[in-house]
N, C-alpha and C. Protein backbone atom coordinates (compact mmCIF):
# COMPACT_ATOMS: atom_id res chain seq x y z
N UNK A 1 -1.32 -7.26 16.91
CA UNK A 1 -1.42 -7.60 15.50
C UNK A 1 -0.75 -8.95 15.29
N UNK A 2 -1.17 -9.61 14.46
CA UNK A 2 -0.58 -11.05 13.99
C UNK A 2 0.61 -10.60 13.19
N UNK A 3 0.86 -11.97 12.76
CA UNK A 3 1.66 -11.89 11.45
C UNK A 3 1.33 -11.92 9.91
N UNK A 4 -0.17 -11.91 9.52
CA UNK A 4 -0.71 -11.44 8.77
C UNK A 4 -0.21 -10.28 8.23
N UNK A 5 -0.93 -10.11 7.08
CA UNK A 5 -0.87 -8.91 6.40
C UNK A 5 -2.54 -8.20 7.00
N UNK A 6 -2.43 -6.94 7.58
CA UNK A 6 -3.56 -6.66 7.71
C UNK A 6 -4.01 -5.22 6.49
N UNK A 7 -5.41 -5.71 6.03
CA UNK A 7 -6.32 -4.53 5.17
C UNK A 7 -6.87 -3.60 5.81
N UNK A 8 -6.04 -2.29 5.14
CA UNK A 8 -6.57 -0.93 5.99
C UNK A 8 -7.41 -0.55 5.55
N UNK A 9 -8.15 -0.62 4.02
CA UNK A 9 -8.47 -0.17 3.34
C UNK A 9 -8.60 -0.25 2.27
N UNK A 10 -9.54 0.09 1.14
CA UNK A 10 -9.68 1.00 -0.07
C UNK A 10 -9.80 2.07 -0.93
N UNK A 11 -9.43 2.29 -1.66
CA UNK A 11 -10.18 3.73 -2.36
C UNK A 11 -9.74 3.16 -4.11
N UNK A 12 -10.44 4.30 -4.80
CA UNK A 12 -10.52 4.23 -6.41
C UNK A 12 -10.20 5.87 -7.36
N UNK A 13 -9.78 5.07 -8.21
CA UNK A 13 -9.44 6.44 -9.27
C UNK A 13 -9.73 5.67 -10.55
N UNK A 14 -10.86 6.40 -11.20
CA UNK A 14 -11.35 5.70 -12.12
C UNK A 14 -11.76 4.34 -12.27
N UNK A 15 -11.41 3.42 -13.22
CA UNK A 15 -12.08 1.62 -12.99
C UNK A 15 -11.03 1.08 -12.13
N UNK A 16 -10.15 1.94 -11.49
CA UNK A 16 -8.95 1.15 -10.87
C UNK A 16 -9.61 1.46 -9.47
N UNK A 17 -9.16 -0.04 -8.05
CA UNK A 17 -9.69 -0.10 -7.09
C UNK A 17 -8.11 -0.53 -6.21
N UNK A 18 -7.31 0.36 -5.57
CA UNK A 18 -6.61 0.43 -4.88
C UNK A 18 -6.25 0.13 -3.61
N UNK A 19 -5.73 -1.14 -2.89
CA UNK A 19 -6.13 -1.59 -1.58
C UNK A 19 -4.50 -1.59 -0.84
N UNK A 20 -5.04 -1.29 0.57
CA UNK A 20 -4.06 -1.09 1.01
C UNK A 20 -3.82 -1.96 2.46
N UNK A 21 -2.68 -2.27 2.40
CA UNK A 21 -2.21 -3.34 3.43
C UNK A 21 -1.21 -3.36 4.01
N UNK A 22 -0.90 -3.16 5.81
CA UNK A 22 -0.02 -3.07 6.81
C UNK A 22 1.07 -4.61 6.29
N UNK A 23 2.19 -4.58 6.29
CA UNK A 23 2.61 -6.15 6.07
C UNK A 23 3.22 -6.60 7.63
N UNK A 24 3.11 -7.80 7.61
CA UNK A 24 3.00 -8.74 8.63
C UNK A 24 4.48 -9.39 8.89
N UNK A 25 4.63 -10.34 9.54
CA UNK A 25 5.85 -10.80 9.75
C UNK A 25 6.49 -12.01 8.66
N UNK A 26 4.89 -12.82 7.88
CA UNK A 26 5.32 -13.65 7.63
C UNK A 26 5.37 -13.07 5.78
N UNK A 27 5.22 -12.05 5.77
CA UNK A 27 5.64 -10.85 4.22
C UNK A 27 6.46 -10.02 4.16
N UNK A 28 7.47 -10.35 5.34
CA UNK A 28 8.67 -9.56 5.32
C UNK A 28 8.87 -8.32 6.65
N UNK A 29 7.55 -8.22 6.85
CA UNK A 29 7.59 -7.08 7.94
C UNK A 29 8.60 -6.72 9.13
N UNK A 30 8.74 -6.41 9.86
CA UNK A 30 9.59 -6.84 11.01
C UNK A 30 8.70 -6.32 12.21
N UNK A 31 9.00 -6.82 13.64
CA UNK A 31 7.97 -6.86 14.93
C UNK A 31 8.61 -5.03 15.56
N UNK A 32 10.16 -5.06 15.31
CA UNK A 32 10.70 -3.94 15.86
C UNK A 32 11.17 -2.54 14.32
N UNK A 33 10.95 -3.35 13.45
CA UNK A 33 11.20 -2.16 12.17
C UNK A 33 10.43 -0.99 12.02
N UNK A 34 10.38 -0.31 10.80
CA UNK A 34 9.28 0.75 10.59
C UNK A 34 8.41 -0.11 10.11
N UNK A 35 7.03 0.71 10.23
CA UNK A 35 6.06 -0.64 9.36
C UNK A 35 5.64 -0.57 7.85
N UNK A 36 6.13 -1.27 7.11
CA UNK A 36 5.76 -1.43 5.87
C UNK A 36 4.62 -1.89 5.33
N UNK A 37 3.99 -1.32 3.99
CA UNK A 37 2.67 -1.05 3.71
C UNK A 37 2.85 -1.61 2.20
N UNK A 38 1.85 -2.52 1.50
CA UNK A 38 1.43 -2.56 0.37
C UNK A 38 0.35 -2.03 -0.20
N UNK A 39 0.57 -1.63 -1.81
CA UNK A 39 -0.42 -1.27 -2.02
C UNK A 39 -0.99 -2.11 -3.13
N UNK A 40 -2.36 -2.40 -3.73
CA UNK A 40 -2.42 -3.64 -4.76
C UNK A 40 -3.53 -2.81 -5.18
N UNK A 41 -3.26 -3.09 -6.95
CA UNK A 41 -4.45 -2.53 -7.59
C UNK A 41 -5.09 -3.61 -8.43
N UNK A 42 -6.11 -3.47 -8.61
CA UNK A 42 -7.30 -4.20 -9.59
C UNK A 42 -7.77 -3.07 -10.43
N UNK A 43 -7.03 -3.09 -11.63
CA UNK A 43 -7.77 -2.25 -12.72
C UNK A 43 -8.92 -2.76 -13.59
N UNK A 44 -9.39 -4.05 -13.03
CA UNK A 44 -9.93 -5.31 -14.45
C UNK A 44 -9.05 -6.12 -15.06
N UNK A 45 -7.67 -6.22 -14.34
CA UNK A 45 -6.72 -7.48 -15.10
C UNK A 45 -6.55 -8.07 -14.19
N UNK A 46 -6.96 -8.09 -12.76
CA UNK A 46 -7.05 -8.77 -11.67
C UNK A 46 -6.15 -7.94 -10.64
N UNK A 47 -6.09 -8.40 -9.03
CA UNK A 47 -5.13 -7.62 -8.32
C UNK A 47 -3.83 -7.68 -8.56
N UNK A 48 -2.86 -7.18 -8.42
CA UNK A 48 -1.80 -6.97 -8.36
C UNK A 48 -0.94 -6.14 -7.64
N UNK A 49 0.21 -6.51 -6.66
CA UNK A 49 1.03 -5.48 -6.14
C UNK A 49 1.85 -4.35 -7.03
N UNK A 50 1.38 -3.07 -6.83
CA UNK A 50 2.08 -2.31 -7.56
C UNK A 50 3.05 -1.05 -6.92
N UNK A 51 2.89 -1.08 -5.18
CA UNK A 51 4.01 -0.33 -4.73
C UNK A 51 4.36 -0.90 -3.32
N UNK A 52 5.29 -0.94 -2.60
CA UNK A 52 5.76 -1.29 -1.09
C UNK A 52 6.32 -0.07 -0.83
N UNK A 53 6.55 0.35 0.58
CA UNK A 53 6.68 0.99 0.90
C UNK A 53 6.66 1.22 2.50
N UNK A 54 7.68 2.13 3.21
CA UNK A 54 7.91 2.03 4.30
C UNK A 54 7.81 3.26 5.20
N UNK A 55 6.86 2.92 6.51
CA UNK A 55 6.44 4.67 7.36
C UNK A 55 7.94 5.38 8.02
N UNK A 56 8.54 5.94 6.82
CA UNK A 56 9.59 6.92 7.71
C UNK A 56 9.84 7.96 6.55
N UNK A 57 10.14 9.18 7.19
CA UNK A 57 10.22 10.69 6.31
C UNK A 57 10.95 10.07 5.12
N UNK A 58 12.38 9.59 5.28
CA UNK A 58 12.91 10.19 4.01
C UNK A 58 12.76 8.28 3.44
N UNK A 59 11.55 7.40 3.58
CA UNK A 59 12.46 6.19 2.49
C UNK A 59 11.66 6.75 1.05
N UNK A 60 12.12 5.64 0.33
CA UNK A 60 11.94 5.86 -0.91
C UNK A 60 10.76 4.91 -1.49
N UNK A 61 9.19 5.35 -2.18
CA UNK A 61 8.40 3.77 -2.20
C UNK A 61 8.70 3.43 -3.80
N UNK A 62 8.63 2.23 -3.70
CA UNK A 62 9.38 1.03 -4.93
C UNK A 62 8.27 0.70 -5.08
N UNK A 63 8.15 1.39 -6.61
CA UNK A 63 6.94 1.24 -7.23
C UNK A 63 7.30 -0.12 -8.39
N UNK A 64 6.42 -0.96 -9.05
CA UNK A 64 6.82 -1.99 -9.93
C UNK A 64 5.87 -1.95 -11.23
N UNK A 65 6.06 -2.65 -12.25
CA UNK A 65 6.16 -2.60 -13.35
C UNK A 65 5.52 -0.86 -13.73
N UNK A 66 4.32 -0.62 -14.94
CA UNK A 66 3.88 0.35 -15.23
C UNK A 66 3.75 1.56 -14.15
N UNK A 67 3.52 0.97 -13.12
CA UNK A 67 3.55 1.83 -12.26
C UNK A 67 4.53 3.34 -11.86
N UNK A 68 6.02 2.38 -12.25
CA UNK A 68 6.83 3.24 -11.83
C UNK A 68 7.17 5.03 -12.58
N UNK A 69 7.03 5.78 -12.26
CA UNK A 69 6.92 7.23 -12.62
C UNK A 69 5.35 7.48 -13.04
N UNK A 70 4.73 6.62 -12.94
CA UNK A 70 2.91 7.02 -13.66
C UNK A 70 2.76 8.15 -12.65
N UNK A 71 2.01 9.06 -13.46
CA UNK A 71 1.38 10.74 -13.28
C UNK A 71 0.43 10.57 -11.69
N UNK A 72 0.02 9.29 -11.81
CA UNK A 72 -1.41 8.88 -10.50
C UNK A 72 -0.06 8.45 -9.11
N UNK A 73 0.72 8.07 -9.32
CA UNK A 73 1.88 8.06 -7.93
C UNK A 73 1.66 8.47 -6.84
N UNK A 74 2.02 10.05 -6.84
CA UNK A 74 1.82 10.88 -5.53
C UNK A 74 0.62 10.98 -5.27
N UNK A 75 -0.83 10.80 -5.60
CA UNK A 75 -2.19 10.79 -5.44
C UNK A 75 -2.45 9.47 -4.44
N UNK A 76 -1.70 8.53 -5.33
CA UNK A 76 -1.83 7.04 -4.95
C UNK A 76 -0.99 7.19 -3.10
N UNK A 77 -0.13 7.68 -3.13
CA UNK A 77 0.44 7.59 -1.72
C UNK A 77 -0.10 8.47 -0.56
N UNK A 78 -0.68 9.55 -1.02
CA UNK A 78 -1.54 10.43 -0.67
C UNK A 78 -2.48 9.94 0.16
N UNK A 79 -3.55 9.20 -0.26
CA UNK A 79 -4.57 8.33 -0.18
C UNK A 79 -4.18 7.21 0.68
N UNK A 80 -2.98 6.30 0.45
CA UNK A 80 -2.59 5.64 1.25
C UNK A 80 -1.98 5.75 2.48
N UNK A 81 -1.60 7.11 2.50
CA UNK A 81 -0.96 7.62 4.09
C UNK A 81 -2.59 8.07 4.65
N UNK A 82 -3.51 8.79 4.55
CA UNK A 82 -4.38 8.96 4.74
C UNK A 82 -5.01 7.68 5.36
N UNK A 83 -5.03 6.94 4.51
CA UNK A 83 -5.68 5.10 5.29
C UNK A 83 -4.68 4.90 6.22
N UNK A 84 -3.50 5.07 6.63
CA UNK A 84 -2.88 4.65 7.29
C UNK A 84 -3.46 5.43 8.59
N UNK A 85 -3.77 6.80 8.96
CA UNK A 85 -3.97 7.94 9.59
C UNK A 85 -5.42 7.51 9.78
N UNK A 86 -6.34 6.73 9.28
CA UNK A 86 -7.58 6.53 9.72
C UNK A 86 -7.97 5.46 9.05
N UNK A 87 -7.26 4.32 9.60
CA UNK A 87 -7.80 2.62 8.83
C UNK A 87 -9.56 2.72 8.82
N UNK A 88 -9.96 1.91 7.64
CA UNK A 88 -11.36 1.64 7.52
C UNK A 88 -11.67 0.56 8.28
N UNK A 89 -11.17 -0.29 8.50
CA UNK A 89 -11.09 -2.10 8.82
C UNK A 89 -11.10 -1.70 10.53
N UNK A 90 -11.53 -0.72 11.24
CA UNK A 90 -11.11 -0.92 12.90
C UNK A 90 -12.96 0.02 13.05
C-alpha cells in the first residue's frame, strides 16, 4: 500500500452516500500502528469527513460535527467494518 489514502468503498442510507477510506501515511496513518479508517459523507451539501476511527476492540470512533450521538452511528460503523472485511476497490 502507498501512502495514500486508499477507497474501500461505499454504501447509502437514504440521499446520504457514505465512503469509506483506509488512511495512509501522508493523513496521519502510521506504517507499524493499528490502521485507521475514514469515513466521509455526501448528503447533497457536498463530501465531508464525519467520523475517524481506529481497527482495535476497545478504541473509541470520533465522530464530528452533527454527527456526533446521531441515531444512524452504530449502522454507519456497522457497514464500515463490513467494507473493511470485504473492500469493493480489490
Amino acid at each position: 500500500m502507498g501512502d495514500g489514502d486508499d477507497w474501500l468503498g461505499d454504501f447509502t442510507r437514504g440521499p446520504a452516500v457514505f465512503s469509506l477510506y483506509r488512511l495512509g501515511i501522508r493523513s496521519g496513518g502510521h506504517p507499524l500502528g493499528p490502521a485507521e479508517y475514514r469515513i466521509d459523507c455526501n448528503d447533497g451539501a457536498g463530501p465531508r469527513v464525519i467520523c475517524r476511527y481506529f481497527d482495535e476492540p476497545e478504541a473509541v470512533p470520533e465522530w464530528f460535527g452533527a454527527w456526533r450521538n446521531d441515531e444512524w452511528c452504530p449502522w454507519i460503523l456497522e457497514r464500515a467494518k463490513a467494507l473493511v472485511a470485504n473492500p469493493r476497490n480489490t
